[in-house]
C-alpha atoms as a PDB file:
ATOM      1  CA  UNK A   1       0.000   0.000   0.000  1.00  0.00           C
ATOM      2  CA  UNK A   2       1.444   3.569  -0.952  1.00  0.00           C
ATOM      3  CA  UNK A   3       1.289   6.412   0.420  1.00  0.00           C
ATOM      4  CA  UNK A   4       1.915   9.058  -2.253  1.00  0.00           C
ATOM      5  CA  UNK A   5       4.975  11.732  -1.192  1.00  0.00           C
ATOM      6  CA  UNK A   6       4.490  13.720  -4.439  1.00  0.00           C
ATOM      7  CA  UNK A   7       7.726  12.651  -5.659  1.00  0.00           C
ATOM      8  CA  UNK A   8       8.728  12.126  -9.574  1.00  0.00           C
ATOM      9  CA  UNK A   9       9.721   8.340 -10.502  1.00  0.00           C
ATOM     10  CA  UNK A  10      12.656  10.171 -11.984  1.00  0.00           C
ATOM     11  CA  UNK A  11      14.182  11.485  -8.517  1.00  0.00           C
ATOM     12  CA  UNK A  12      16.164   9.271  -5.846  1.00  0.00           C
ATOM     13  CA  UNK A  13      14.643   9.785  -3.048  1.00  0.00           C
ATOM     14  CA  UNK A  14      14.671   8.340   0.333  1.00  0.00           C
ATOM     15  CA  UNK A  15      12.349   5.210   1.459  1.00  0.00           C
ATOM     16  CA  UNK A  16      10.012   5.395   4.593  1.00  0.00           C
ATOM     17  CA  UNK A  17       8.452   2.245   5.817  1.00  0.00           C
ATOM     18  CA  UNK A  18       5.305   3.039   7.475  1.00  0.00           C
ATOM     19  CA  UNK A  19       3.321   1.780  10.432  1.00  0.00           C
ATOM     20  CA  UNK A  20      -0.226   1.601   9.407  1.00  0.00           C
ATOM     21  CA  UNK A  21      -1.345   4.904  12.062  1.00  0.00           C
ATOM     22  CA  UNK A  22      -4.103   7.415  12.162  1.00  0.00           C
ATOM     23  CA  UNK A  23      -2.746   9.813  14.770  1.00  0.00           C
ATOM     24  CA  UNK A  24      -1.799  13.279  14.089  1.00  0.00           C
ATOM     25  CA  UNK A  25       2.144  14.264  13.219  1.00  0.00           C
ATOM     26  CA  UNK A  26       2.876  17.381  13.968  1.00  0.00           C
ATOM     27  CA  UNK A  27       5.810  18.857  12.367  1.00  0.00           C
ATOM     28  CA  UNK A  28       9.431  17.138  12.772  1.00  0.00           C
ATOM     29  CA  UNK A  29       7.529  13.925  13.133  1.00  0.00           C
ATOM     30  CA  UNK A  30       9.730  11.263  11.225  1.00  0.00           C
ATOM     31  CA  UNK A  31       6.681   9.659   9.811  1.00  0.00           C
ATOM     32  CA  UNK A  32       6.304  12.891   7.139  1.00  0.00           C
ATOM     33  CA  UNK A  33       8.052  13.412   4.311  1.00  0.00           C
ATOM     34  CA  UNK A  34       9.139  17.262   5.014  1.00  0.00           C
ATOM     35  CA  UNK A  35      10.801  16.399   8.090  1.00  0.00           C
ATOM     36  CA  UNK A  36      13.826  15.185   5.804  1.00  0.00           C
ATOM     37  CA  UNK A  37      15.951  17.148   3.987  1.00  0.00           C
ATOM     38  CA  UNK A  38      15.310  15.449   0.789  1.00  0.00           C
ATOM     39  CA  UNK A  39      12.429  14.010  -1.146  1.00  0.00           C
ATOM     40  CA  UNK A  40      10.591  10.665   0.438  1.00  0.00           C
ATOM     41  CA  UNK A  41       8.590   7.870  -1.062  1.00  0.00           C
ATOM     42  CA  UNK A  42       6.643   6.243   1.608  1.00  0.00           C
ATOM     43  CA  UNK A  43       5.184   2.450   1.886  1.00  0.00           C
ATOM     44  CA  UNK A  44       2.655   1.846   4.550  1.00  0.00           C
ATOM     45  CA  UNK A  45       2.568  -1.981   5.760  1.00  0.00           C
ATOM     46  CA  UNK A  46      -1.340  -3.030   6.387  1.00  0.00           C
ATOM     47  CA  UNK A  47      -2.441  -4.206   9.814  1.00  0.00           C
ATOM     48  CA  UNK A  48       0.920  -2.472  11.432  1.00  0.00           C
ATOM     49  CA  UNK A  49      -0.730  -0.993  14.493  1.00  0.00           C
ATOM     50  CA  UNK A  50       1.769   0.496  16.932  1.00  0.00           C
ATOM     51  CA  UNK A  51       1.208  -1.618  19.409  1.00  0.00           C
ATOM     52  CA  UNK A  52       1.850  -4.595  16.976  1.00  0.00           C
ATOM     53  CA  UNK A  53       5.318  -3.390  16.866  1.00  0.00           C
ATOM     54  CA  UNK A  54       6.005  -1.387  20.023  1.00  0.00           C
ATOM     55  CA  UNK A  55       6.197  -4.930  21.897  1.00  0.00           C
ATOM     56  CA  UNK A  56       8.873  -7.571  23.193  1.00  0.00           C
ATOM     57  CA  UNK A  57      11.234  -9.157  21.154  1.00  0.00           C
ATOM     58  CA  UNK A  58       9.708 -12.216  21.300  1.00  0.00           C
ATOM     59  CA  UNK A  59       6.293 -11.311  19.875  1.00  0.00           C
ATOM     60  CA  UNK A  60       7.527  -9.172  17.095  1.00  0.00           C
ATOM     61  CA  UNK A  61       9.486 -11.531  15.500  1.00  0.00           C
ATOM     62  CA  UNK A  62       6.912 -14.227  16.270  1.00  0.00           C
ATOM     63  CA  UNK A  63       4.183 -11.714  14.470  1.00  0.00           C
ATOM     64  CA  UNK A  64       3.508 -12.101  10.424  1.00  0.00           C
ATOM     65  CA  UNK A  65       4.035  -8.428   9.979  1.00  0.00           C
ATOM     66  CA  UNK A  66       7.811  -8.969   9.270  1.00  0.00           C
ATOM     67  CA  UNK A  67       7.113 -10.352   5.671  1.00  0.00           C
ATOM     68  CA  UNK A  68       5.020  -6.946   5.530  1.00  0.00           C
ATOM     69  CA  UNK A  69       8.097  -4.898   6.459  1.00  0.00           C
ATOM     70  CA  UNK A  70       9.989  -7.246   3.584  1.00  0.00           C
ATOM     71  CA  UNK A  71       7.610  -6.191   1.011  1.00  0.00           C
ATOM     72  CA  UNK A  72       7.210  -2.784   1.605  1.00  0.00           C
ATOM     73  CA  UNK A  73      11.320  -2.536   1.610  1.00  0.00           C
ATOM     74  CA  UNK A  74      11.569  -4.801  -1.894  1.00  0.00           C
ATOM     75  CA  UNK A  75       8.863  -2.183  -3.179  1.00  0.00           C
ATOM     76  CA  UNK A  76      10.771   1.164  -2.152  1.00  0.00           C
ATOM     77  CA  UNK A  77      14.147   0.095  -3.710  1.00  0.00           C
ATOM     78  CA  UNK A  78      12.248  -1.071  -6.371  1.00  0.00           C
ATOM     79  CA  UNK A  79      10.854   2.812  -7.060  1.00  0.00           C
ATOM     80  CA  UNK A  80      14.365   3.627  -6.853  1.00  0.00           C
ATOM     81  CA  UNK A  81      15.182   4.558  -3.280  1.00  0.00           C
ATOM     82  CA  UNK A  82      18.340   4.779  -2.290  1.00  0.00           C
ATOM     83  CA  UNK A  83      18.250   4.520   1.490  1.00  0.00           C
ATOM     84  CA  UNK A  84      15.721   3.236   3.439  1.00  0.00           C
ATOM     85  CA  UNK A  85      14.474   3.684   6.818  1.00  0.00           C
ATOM     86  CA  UNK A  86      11.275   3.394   9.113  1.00  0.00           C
ATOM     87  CA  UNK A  87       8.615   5.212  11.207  1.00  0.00           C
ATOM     88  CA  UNK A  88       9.707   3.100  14.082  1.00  0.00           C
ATOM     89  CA  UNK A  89      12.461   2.338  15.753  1.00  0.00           C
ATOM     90  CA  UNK A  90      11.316  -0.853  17.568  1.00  0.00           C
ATOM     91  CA  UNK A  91      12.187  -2.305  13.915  1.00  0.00           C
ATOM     92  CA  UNK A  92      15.699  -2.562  14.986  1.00  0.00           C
ATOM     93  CA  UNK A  93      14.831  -6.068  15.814  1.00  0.00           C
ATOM     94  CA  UNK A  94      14.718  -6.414  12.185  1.00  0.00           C
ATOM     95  CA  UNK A  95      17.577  -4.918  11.068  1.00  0.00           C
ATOM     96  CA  UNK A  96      19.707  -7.577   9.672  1.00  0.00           C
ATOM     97  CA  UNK A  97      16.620  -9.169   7.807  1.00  0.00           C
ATOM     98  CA  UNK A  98      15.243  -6.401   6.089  1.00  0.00           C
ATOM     99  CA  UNK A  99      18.828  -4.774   5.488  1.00  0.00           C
ATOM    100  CA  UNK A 100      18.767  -8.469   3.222  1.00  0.00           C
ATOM    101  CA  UNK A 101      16.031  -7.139   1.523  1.00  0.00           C
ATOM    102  CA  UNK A 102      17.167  -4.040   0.792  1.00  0.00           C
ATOM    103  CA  UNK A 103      20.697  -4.433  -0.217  1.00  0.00           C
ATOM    104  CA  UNK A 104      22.752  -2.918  -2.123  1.00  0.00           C
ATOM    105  CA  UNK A 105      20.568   0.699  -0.586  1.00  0.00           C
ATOM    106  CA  UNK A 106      21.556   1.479   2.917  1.00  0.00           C
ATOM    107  CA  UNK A 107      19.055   0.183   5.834  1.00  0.00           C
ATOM    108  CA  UNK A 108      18.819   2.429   9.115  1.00  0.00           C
ATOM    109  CA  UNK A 109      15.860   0.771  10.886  1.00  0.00           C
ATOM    110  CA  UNK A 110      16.388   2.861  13.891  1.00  0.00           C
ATOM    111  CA  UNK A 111      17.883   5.655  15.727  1.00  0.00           C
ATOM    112  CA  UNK A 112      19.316   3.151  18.461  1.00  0.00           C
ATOM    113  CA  UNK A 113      21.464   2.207  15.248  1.00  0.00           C
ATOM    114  CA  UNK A 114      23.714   5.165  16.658  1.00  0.00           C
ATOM    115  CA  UNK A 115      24.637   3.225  19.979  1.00  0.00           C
ATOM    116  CA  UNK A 116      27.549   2.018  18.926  1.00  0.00           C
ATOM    117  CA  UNK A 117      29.481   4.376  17.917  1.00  0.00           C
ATOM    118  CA  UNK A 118      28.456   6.862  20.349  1.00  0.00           C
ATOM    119  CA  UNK A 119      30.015   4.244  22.915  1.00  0.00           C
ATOM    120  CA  UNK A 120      32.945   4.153  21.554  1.00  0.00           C
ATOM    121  CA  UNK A 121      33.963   7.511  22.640  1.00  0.00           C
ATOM    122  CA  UNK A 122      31.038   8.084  25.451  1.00  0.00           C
ATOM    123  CA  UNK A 123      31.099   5.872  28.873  1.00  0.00           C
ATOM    124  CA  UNK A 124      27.253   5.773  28.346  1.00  0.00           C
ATOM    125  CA  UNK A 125      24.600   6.967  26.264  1.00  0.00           C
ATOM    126  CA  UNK A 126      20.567   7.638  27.092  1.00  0.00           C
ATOM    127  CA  UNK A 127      17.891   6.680  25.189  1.00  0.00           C
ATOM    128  CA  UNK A 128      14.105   8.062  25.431  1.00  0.00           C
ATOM    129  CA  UNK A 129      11.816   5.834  24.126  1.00  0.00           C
ATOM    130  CA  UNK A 130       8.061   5.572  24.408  1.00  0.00           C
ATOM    131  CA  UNK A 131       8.116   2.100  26.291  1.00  0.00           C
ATOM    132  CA  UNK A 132      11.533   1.526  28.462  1.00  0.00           C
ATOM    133  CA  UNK A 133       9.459  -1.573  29.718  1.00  0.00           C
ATOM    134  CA  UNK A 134       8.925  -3.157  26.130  1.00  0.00           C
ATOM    135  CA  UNK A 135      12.191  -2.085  25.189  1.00  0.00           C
ATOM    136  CA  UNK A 136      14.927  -4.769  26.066  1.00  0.00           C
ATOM    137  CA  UNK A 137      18.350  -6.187  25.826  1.00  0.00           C
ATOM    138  CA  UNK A 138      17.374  -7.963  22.464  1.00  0.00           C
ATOM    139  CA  UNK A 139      16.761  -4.468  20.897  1.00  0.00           C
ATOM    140  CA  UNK A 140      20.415  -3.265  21.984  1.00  0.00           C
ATOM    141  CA  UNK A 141      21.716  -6.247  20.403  1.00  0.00           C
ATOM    142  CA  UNK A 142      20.544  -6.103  17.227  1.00  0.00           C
ATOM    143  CA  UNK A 143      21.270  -2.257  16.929  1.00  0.00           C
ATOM    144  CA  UNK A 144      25.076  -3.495  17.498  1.00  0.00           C
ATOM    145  CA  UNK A 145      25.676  -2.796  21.028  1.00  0.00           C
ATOM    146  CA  UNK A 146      28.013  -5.283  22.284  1.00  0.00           C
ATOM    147  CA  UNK A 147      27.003  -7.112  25.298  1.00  0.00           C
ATOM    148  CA  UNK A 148      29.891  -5.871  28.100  1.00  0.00           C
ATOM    149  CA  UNK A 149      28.464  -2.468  26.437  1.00  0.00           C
ATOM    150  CA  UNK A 150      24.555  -3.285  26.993  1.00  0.00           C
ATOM    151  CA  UNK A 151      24.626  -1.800  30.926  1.00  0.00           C
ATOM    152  CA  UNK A 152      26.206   1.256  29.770  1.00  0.00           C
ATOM    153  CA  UNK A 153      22.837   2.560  27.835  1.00  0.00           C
ATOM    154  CA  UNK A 154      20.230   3.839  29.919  1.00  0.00           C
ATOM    155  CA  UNK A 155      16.753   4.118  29.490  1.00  0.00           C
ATOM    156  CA  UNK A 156      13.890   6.180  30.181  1.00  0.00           C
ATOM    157  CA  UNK A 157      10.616   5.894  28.981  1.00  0.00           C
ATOM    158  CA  UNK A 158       7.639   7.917  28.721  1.00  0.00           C
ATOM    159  CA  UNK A 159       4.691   7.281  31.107  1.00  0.00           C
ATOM    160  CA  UNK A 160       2.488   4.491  29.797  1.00  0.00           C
ATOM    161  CA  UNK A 161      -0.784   5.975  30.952  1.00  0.00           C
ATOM    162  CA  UNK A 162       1.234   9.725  29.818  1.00  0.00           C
ATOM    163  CA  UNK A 163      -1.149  11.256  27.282  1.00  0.00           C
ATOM    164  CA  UNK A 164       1.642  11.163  24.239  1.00  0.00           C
ATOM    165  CA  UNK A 165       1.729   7.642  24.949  1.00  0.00           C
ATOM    166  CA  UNK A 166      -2.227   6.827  24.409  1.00  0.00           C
ATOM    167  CA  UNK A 167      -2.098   9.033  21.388  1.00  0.00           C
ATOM    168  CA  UNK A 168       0.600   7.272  19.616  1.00  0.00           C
ATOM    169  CA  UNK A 169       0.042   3.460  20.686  1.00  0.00           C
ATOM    170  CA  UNK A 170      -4.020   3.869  19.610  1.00  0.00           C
ATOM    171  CA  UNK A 171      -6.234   4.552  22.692  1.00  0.00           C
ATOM    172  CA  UNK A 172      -8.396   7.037  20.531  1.00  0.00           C
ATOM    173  CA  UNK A 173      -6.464  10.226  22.537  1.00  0.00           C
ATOM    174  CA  UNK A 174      -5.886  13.231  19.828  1.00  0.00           C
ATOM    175  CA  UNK A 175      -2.585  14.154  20.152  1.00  0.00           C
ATOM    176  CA  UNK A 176      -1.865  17.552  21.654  1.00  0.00           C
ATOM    177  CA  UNK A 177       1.613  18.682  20.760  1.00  0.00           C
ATOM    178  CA  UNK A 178       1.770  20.865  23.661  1.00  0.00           C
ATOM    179  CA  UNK A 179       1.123  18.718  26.145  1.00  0.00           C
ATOM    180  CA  UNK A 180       2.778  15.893  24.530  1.00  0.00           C
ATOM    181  CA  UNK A 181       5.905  18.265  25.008  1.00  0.00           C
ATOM    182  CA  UNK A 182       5.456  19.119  28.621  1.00  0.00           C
ATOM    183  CA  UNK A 183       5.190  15.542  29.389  1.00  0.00           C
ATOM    184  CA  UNK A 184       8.178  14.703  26.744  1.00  0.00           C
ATOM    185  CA  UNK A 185      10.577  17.077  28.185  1.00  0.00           C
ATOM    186  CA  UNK A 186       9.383  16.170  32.089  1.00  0.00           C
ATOM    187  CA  UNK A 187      10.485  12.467  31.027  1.00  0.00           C
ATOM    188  CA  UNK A 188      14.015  13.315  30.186  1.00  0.00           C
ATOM    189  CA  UNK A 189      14.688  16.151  33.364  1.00  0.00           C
ATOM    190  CA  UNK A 190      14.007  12.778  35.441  1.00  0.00           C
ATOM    191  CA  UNK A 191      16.105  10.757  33.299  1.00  0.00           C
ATOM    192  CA  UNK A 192      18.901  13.729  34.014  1.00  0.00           C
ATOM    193  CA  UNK A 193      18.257  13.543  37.662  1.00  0.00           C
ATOM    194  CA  UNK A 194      18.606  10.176  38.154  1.00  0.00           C
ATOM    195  CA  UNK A 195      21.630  10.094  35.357  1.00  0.00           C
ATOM    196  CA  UNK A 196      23.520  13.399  35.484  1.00  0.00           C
ATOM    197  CA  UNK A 197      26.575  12.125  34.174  1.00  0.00           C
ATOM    198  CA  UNK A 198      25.071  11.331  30.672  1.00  0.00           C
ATOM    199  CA  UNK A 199      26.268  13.419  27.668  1.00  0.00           C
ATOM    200  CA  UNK A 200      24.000  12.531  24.812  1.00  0.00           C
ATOM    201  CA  UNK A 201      20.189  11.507  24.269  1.00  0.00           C
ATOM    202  CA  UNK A 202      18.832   9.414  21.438  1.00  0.00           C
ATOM    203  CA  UNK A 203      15.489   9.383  20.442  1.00  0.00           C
ATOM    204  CA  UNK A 204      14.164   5.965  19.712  1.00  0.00           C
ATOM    205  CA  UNK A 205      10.800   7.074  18.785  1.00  0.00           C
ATOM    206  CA  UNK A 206      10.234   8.612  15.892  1.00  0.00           C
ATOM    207  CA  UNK A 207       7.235  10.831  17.161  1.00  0.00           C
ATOM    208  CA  UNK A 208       9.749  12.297  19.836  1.00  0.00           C
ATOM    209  CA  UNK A 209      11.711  14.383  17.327  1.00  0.00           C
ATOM    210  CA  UNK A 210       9.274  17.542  17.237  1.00  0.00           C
ATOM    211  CA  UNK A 211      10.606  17.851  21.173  1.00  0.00           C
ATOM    212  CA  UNK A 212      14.036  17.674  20.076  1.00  0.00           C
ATOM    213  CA  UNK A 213      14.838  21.759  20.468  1.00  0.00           C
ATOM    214  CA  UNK A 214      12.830  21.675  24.018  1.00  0.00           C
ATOM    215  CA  UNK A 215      14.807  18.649  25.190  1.00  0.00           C
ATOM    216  CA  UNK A 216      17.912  20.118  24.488  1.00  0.00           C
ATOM    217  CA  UNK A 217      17.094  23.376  26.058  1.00  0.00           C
ATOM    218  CA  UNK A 218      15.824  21.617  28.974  1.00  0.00           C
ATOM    219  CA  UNK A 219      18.611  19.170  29.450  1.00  0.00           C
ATOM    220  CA  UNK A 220      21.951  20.785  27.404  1.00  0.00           C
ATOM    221  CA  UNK A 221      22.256  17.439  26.178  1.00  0.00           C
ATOM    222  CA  UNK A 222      22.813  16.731  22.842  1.00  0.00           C
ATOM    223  CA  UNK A 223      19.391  15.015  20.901  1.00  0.00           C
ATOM    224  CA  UNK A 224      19.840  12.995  18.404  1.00  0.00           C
ATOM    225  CA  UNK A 225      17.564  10.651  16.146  1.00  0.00           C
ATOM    226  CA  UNK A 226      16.897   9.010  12.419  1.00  0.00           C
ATOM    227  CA  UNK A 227      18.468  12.937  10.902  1.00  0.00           C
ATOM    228  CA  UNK A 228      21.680  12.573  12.313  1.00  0.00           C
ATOM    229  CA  UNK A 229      22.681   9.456  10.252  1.00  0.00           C
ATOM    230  CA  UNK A 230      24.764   9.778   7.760  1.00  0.00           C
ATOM    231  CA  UNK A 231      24.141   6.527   6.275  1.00  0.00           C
ATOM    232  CA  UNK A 232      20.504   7.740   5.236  1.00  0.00           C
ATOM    233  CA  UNK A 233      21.655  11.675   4.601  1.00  0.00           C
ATOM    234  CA  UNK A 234      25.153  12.137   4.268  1.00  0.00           C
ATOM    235  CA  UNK A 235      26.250  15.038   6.115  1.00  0.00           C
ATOM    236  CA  UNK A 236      22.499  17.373   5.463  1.00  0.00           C
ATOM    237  CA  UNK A 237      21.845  17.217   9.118  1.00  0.00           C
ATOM    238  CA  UNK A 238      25.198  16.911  10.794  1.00  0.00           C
ATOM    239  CA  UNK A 239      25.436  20.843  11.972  1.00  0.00           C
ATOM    240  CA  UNK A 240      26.579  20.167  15.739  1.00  0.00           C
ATOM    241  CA  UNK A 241      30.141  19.424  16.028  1.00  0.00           C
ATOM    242  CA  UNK A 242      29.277  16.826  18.578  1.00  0.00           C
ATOM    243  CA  UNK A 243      27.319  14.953  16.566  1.00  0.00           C
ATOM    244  CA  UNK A 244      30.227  13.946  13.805  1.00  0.00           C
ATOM    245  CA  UNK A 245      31.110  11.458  15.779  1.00  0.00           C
ATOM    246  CA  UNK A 246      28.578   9.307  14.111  1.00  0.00           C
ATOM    247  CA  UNK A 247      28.371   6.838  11.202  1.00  0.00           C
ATOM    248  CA  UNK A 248      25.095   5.065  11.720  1.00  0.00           C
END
């Protein structure tokens, strides 16, 4: 199923695998196509509810949507995309497979892609996600975190019964981007209170990034998600000097 990003056949563009949502996106969500600094064909997968996907390890890779994801990858590079990447990054878990898929194009299934080498020069790294309780060991992994490396990300998560949280994952809440942000950026200040000595945030979720400028103003941490890879957009959204450090 396509969704049409007014893009000509002729232009390379960038390939966004979509969860099948109805909620709004305001803007800097990484599920619209002018939130990238280049053109974007999209590919919704059917029946790919959030909460299908925002789950354990276990019962995503147990769940038939992955030959969904597959498809909708093999049909971007198909159109002529020459990166691809997804509206969710709980697809990590599924990485390596549809990477497969779309090879020889770059794959960047997720923001927590950037673990790695943020660890290499960072004793630990945070990561904000929308469910630290869903989101486990067997998500670090397959983002490349090596395992005498795993204890050295920490997590926070947003407040399941938090009103950003019942918007995105489908409990018929209308997402308020205000108050999504007050209770975004009152997530992190307790992450930095209980972690002061971290020096970068990542964003797992892509519906986090329209926060990004009131995180870092809240925290002085550096934010980072999907637009600071390199492997999807070269160097368009690498302006911070701390942020070069990257090649996810």
């Amino acid at each position: 199923m396509i969704a049409a990003a007014g893009v000509p056949a002729s232009v390379a563009a960038l390939g966004l695998v979509m969860l099948d949502t109805g909620f709004h996106r305001p803007p800097g969500d990484l599920g619209l196509p002018s939130s990238y600094p280049c053109p974007v064909r999209q590919w919704v997968v059917p029946g790919a509810a959030p909460a299908s996907v925002v789950c354990h390890a276990e019962a995503l890779r147990a769940s038939p949507l992955r030959t969904g994801f597959e498809q909708a990858v093999r049909a971007l590079v198909a159109q002529g995309c020459t990166a691809i990447t997804t509206s969710c990054g709980f697809l990590v878990l599924l990485q390596a497979e549809l990477q497969a898929v779309a090879y020889p194009a770059p794959l960047v299934s997720s923001s927590l892609l950037a673990l790695p080498s943020l660890l290499v020069t960072l004793p630990q790294v945070g990561v904000l996600t929308i469910s630290a309780e869903r989101l486990g060991r067997d998500h670090l992994r397959a983002a490349g975190v090596p395992s005498d490396r795993l204890g050295d990300v920490w997590i926070q998560g947003m407040p399941e019964r938090s009103h950003f949280v019942q918007a995105i994952l489908g409990a018929g809440v209308t997402l308020d981007p205000l108050r999504a942000e007050h209770e975004v950026v009152a997530a992190a200040l307790a992450f930095r209170a209980r972690a002061p000595q971290l020096r970068a945030l990542v964003l797992e979720c892509t519906n986090l990034p329209p926060y990004a400028a009131a995180l870092r103003h809240a925290t002085g941490w550096p934010v980072l998600s999907l637009l600071h890879s390199r492997r999807l957009l070269g160097d368009l959204a690498l302006h911070e000097p701390a942020l070069k450090m990257l090649d996810f």
